[in-house]
Every structure is written in structure tokens, then in C-alpha cells.
N, C-alpha and C. Protein backbone atom coordinates (compact mmCIF):
# COMPACT_ATOMS: atom_id res chain seq x y z
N UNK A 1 225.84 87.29 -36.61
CA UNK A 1 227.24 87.13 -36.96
C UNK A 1 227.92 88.49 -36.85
N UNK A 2 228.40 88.64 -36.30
CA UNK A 2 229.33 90.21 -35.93
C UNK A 2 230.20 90.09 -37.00
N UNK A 3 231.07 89.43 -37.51
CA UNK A 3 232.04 89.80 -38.73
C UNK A 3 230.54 90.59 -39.98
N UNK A 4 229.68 89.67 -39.87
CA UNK A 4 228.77 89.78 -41.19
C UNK A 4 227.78 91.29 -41.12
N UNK A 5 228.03 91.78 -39.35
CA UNK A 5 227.00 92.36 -39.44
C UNK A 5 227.31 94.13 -39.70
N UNK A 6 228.85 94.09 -40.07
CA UNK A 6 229.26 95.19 -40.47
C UNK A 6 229.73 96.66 -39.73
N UNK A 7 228.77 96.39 -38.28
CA UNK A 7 228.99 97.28 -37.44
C UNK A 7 229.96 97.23 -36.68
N UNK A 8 230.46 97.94 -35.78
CA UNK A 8 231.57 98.42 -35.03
C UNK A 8 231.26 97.33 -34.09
N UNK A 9 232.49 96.74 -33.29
CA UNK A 9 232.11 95.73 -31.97
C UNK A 9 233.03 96.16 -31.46
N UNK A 10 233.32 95.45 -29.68
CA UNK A 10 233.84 95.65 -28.73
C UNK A 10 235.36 94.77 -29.57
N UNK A 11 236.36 94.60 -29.34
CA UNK A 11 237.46 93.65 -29.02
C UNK A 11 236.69 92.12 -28.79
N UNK A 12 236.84 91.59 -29.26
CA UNK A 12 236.95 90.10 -28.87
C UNK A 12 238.03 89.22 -28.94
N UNK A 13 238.53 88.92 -27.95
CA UNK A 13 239.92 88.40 -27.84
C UNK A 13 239.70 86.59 -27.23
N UNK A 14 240.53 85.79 -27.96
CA UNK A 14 240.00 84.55 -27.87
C UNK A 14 241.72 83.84 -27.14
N UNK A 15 241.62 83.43 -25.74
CA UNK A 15 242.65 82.44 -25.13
C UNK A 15 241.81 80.88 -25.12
N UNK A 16 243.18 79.93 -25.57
CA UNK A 16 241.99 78.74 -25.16
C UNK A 16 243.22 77.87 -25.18
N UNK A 17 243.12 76.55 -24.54
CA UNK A 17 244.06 76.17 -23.42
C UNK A 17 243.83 74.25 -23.65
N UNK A 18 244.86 73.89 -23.51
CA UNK A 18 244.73 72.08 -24.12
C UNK A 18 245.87 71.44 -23.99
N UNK A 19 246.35 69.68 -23.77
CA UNK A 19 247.19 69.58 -23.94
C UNK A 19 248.08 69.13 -24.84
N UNK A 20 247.38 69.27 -25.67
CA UNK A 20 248.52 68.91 -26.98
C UNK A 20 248.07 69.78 -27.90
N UNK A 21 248.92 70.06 -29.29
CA UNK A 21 248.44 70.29 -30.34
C UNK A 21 246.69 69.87 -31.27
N UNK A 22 246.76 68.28 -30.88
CA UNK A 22 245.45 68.10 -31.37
C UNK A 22 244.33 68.71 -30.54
N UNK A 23 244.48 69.28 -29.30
CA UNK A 23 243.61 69.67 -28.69
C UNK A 23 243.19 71.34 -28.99
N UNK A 24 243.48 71.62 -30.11
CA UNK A 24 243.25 72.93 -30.93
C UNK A 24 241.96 72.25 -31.82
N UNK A 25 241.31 72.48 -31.33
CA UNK A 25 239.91 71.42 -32.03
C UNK A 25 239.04 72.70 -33.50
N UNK A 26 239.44 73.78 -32.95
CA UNK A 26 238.80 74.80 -33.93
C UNK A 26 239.87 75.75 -34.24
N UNK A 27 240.80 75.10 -34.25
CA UNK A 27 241.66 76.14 -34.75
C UNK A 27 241.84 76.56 -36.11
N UNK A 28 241.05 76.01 -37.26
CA UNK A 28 240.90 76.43 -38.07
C UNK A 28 239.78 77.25 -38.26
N UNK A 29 239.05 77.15 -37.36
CA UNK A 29 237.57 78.21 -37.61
C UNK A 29 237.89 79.44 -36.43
N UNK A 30 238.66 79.45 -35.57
CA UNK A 30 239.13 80.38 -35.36
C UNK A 30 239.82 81.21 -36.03
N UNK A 31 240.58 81.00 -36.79
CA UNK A 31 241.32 81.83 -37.88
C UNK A 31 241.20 82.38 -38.88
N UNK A 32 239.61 81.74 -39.07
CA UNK A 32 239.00 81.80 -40.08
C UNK A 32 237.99 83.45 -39.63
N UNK A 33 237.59 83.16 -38.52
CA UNK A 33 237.13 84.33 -37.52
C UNK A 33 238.01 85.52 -37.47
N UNK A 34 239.19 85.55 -37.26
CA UNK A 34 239.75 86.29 -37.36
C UNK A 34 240.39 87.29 -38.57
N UNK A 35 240.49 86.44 -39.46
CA UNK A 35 240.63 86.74 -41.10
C UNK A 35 239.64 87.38 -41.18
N UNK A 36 237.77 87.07 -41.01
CA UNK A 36 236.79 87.93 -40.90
C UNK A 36 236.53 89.11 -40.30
N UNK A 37 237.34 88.89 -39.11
CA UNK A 37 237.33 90.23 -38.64
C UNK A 37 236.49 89.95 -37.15
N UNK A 38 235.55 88.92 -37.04
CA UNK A 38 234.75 88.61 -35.67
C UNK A 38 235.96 88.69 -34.13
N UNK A 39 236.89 88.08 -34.79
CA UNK A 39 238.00 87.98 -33.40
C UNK A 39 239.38 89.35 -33.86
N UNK A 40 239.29 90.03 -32.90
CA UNK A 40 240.21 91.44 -33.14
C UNK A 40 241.45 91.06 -33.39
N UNK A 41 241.94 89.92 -32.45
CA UNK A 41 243.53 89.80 -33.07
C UNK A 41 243.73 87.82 -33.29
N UNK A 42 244.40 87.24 -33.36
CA UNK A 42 245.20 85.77 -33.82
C UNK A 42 244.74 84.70 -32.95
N UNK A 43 243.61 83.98 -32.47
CA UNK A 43 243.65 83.47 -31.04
C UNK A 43 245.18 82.99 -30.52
N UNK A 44 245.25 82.72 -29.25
CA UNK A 44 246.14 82.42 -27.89
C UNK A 44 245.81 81.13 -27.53
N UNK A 45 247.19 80.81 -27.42
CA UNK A 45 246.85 78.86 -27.39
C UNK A 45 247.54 78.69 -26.12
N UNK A 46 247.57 78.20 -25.34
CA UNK A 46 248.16 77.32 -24.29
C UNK A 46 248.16 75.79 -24.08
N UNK A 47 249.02 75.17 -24.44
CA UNK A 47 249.64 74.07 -24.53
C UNK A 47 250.18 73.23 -23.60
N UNK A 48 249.44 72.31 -22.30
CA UNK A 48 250.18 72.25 -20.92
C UNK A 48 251.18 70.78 -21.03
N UNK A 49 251.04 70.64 -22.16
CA UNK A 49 251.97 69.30 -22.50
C UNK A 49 252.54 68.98 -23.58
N UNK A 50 253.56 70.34 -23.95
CA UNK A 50 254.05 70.64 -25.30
C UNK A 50 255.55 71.28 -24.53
N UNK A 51 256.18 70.87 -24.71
CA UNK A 51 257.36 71.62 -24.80
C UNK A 51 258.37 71.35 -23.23
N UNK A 52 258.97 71.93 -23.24
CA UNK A 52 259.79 71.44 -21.65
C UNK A 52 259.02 72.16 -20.40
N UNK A 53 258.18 72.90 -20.85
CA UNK A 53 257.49 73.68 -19.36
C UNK A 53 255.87 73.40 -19.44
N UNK A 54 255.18 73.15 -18.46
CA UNK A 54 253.72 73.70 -18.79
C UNK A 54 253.04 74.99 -18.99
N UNK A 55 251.98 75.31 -19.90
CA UNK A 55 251.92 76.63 -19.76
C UNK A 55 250.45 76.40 -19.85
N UNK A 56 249.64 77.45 -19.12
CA UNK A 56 247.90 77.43 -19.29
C UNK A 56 247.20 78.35 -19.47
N UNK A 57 246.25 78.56 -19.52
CA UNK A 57 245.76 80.18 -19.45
C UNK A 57 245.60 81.06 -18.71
N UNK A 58 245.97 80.62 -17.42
CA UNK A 58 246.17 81.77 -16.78
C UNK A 58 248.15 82.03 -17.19
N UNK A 59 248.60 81.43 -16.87
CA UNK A 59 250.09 81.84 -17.55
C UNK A 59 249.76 83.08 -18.64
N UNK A 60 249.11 82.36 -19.89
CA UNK A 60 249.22 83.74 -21.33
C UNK A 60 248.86 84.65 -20.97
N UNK A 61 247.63 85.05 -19.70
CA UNK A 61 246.91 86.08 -19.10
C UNK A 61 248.26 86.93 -18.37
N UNK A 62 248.68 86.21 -17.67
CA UNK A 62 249.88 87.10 -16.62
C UNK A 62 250.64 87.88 -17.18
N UNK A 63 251.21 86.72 -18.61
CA UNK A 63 252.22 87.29 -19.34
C UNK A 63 251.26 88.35 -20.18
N UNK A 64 250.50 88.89 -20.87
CA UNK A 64 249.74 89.69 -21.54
C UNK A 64 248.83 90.56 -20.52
N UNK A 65 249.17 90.77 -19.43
CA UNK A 65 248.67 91.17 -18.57
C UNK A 65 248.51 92.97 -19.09
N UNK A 66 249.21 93.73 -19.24
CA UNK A 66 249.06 94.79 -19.74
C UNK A 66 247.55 94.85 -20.74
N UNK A 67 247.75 94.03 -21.62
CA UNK A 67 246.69 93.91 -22.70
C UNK A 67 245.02 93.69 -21.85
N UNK A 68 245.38 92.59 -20.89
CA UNK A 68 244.22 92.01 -20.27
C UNK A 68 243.40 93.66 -19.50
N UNK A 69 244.66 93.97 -18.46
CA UNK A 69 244.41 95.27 -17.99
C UNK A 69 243.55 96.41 -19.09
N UNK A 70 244.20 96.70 -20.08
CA UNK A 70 243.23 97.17 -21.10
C UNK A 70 241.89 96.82 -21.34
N UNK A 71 241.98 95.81 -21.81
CA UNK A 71 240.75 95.30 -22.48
C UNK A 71 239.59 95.35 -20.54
N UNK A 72 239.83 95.02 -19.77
CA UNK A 72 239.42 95.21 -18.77
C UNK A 72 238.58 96.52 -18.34
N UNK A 73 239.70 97.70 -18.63
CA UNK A 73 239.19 99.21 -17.89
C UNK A 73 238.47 99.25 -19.34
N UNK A 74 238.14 98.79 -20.29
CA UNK A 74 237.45 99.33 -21.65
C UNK A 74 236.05 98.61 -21.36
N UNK A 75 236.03 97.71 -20.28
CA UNK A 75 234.84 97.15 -20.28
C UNK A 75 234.73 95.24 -20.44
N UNK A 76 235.42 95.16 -20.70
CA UNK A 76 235.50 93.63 -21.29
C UNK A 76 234.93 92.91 -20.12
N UNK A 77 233.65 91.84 -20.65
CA UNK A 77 233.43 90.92 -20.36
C UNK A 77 234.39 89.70 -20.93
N UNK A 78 234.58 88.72 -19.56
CA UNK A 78 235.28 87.67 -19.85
C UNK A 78 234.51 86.11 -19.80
N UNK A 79 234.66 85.33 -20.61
CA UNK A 79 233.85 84.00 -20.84
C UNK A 79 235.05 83.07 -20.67
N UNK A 80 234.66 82.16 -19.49
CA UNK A 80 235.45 81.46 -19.54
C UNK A 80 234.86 79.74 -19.01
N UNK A 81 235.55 78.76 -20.23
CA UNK A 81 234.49 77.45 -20.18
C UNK A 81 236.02 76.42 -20.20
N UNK A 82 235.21 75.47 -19.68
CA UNK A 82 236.63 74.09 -19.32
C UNK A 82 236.16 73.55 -17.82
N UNK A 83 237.00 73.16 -17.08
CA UNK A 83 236.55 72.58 -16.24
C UNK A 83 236.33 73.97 -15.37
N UNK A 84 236.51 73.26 -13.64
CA UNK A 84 236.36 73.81 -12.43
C UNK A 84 237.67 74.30 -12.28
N UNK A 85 238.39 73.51 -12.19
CA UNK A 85 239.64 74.02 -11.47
C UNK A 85 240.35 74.98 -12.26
N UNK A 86 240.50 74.92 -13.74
CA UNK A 86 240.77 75.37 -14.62
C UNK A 86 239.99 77.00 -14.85
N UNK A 87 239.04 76.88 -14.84
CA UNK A 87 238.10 77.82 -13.88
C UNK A 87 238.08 79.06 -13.32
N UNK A 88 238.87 78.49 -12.38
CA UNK A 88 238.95 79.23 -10.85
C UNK A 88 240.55 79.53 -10.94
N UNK A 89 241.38 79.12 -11.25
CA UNK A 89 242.68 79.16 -11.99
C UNK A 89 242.75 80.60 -12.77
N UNK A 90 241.75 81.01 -13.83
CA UNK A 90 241.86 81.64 -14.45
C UNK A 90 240.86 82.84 -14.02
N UNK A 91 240.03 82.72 -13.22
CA UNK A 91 239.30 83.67 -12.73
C UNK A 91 240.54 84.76 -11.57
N UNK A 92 240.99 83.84 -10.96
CA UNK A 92 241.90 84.32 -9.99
C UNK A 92 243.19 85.03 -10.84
N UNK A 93 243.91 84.43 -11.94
CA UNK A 93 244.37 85.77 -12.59
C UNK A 93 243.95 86.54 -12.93
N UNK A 94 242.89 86.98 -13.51
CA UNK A 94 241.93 87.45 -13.93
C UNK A 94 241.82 88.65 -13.08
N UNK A 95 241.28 88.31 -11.79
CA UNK A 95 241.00 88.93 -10.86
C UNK A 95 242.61 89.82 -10.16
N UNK A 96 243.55 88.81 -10.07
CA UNK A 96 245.14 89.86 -9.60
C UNK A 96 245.67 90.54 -11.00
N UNK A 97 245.22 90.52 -11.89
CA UNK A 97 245.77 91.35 -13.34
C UNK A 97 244.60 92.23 -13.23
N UNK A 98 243.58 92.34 -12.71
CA UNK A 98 242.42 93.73 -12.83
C UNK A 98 241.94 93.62 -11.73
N UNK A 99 242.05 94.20 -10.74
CA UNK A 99 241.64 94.13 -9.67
C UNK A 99 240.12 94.29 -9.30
N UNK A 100 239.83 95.80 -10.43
CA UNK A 100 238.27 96.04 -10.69
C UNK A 100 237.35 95.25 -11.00
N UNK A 101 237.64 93.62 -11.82
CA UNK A 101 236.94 93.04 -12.26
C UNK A 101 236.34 92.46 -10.95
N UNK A 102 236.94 92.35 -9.91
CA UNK A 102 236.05 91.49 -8.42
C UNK A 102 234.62 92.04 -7.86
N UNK A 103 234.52 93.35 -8.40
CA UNK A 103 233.48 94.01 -7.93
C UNK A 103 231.96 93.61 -8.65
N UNK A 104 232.44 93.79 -9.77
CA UNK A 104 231.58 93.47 -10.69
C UNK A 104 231.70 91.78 -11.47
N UNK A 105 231.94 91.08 -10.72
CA UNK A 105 232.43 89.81 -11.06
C UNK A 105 231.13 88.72 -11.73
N UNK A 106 230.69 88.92 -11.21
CA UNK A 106 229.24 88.32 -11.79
C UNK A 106 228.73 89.23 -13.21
N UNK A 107 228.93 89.99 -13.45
CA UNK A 107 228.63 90.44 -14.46
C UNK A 107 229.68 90.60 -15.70
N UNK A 108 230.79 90.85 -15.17
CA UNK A 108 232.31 90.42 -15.60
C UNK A 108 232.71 89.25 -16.21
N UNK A 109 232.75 87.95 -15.53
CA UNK A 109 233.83 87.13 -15.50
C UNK A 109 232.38 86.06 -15.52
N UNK A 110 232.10 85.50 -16.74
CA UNK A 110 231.07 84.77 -16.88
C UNK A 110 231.91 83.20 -16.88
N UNK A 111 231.04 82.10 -16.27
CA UNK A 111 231.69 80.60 -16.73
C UNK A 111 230.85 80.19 -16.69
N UNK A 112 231.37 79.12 -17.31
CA UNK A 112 231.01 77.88 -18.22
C UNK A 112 231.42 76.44 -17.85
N UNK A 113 231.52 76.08 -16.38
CA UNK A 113 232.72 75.34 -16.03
C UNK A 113 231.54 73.96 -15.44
N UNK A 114 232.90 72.59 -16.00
CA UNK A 114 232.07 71.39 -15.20
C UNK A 114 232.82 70.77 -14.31
């Protein structure tokens, strides 16, 4: 448990992506993570069927792109799980918001995708 284990950690920054509100399935144990201290800042929700526009995770990435860029040149491994297309969607911002991450992409930009 990294909140529990007292020592210093990297940033862990949590985006996660659904279309409705109920599709925040842990959003209370996320917050709960974060109150602990395991997740560095508030998780990032993307909502693709809420409101008058769609928005997904690569969208919050573009727009936070500065941040992403950071967390990037500091080292950040990225985990990313959901489908395929969704995927590759977000790998590809991923990849035009840090350009460096393509090199090292396999070691970088881990998925989880079906």
C-alpha cells in the first residue's frame, strides 16, 4: 500500500473515462486514495455522454497537456485499461503531448486493453 507505506513515491495521477455519471464505479475509493495520499492530486473524470459535448480521455490529456508533459520528462509510466480503440485513442495523445514517450513506449505506455 503506498499511502500506508510512508515512503516518498513517484506522482500518481489517476484519468478514467465513462459514459455517464454511474459509470464512476470507484469513485468513492478513489477519493478515498487520494485523501490518503496514494493518488497525488483529485482523480479526472471524462464523461462521453454528459453534457452538450463529448469529452474522453484523451480530450482531459490534451487539455492538461502541460501537466502530462511534466509528469512525462519526470519519468512517468502510463497505465492505460478499457477497450482497444479507446486504447489507441489515448496512447496517440499520449504520444503527440510527449513526443519522448514513443521511444520508450513499451516500457512507458503500458495497456490493459480488450
Amino acid at each position: 500500500d503506498i499511502a500506508a507505506s510512508g515512503r516518498p513515491h513517484s506522482d500518481v495521477v489517476l484519468y478514467s473515462g465513462g459514459q455517464y455519471h454511474v459509470d464512476k464505479l470507484y469513485e468513492d475509493e478513489f477519493n478515498r486514495q487520494h485523501e490518503r495520499g496514494a493518488l497525488t492530486e483529485p482523480p479526472h473524470y471524462a464523461l462521453s455522454r454528459v453534457g452538450y459535448r463529448q469529452r474522453y480521455v484523451q480530450d482531459l490529456l490534451r487539455k492538461d497537456e502541460d501537466h502530462i508533459r511534466k509528469l512525462a520528462a519526470k519519468g512517468a509510466v502510463f497505465y492505460i485499461c478499457g477497450s482497444r480503440k479507446m486504447g489507441e485513442d489515448v496512447r496517440q495523445a499520449l504520444q503527440e503531448i510527449a513526443p519522448e514517450l514513443e521511444k520508450d513506449a513499451a516500457q512507458r505506455i503500458r495497456m490493459d486493453v480488450y
